[in-house]
C-alpha atoms as a PDB file:
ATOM      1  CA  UNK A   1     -52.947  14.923 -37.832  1.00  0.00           C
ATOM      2  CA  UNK A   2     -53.360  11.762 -35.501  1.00  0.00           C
ATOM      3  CA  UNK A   3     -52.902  12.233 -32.056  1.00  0.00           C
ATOM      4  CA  UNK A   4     -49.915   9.742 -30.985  1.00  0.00           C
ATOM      5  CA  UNK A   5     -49.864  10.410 -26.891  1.00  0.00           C
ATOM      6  CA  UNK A   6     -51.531  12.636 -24.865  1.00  0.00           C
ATOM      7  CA  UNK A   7     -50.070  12.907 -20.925  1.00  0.00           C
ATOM      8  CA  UNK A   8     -50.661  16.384 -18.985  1.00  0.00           C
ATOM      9  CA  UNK A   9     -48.161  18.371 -19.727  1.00  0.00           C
ATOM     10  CA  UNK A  10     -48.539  17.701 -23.379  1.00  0.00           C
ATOM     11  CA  UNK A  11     -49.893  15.927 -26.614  1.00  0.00           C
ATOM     12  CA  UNK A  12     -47.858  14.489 -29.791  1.00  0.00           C
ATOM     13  CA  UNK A  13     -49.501  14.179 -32.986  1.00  0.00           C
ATOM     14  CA  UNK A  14     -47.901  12.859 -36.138  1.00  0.00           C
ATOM     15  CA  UNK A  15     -48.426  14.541 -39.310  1.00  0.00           C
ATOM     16  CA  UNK A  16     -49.550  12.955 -42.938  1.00  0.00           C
ATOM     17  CA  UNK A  17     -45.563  13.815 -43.976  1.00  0.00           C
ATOM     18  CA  UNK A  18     -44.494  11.680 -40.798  1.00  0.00           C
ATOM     19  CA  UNK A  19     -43.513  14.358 -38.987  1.00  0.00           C
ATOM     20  CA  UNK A  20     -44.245  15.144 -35.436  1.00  0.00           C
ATOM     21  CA  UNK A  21     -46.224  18.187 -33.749  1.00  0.00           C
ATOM     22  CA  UNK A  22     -45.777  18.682 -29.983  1.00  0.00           C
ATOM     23  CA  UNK A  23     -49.078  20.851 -27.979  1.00  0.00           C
ATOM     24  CA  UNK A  24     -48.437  21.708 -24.625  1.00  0.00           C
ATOM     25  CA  UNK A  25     -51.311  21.344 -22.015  1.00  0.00           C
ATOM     26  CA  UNK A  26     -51.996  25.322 -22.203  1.00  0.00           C
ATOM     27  CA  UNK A  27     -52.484  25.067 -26.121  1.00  0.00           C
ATOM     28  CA  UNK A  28     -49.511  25.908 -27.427  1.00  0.00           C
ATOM     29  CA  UNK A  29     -47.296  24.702 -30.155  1.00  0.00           C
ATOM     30  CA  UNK A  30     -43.752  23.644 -28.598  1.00  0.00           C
ATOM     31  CA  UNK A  31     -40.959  24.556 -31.315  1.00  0.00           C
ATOM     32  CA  UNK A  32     -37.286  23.834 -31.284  1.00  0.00           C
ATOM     33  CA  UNK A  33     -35.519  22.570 -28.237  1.00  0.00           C
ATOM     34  CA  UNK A  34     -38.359  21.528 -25.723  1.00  0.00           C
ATOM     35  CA  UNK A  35     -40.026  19.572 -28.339  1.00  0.00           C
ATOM     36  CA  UNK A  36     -36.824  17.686 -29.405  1.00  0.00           C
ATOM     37  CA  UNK A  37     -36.578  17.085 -25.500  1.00  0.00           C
ATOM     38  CA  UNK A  38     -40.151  15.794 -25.139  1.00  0.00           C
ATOM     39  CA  UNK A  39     -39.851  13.443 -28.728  1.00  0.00           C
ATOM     40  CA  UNK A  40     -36.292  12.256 -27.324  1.00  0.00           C
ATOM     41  CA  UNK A  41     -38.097  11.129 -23.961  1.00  0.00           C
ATOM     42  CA  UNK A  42     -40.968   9.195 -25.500  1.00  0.00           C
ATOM     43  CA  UNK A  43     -38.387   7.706 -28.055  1.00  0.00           C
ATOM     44  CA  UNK A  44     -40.172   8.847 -31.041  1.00  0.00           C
ATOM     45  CA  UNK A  45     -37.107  10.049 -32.571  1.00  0.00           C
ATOM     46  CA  UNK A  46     -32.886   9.497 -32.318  1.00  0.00           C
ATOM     47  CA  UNK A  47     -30.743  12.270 -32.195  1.00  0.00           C
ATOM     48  CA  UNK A  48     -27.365  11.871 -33.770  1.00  0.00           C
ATOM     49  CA  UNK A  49     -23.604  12.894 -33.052  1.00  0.00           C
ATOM     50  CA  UNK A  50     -23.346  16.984 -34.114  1.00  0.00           C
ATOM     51  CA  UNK A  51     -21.038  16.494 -37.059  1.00  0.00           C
ATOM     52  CA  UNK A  52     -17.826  18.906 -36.447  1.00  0.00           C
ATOM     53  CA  UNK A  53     -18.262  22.473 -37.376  1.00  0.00           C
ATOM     54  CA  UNK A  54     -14.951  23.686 -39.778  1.00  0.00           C
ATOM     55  CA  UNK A  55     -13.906  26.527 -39.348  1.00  0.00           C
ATOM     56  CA  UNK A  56     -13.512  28.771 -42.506  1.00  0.00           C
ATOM     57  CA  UNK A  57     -10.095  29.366 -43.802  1.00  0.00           C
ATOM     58  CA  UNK A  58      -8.915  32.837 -43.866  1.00  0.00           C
ATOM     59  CA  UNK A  59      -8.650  34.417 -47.222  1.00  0.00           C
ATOM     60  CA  UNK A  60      -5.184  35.780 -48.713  1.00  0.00           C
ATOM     61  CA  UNK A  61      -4.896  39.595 -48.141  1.00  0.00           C
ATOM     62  CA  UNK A  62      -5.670  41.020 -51.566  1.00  0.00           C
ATOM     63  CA  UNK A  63      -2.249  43.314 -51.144  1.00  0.00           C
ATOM     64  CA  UNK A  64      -0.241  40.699 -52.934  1.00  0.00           C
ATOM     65  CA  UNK A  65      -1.369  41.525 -56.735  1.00  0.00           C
ATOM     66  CA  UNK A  66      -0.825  44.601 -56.445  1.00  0.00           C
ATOM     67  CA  UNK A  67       3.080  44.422 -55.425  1.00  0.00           C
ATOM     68  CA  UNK A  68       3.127  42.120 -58.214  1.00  0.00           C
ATOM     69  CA  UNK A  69       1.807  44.771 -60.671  1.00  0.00           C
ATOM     70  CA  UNK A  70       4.460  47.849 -59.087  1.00  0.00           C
ATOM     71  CA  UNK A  71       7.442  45.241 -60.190  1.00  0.00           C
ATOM     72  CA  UNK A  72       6.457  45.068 -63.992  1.00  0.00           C
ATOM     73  CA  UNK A  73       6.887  49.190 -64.001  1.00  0.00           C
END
C-alpha cells in the first residue's frame, strides 16, 4: 500500500486493487461509515443516489388450492 495523505487525525493509503484504506491517528483501521465520510471529504471517491429499495410483494395465502381440491369431491 502507498500512502496517499497523511493529516492528524488520519492517513489514506491506496491499495494495489485501487482501493482505499483509511488509519486513524491512534492506529486503527476506520471501516464503514467514518471512512466513506473521510474519502468523501478529500474527494477521493463519489457517492451516488441510493437506488430505491422495493418492497417485496406479499405472497398468495396457500389456502386457495386447497378449496379448489374440496370442490372436485
Amino acid at each position: 500500500m502507498k500512502s496517499i495523505k497523511k493529516t492528524a487525525e488520519y492517513t489514506i493509503y491506496q491499495k494495489r486493487n485501487n482501493r482505499y484504506a483509511v488509519k486513524s491517528a491512534n492506529g486503527q483501521w476506520l471501516n464503514g461509515d467514518d471512512k466513506v465520510t473521510v474519502l468523501v471529504a478529500e474527494s477521493l471517491i463519489k457517492l451516488s443516489a441510493a437506488a430505491p429499495v422495493e418492497a417485496p410483494a406479499e405472497e398468495t395465502p396457500a389456502e386457495d388450492a386447497p378449496a379448489e381440491e374440496a370442490k372436485e369431491d
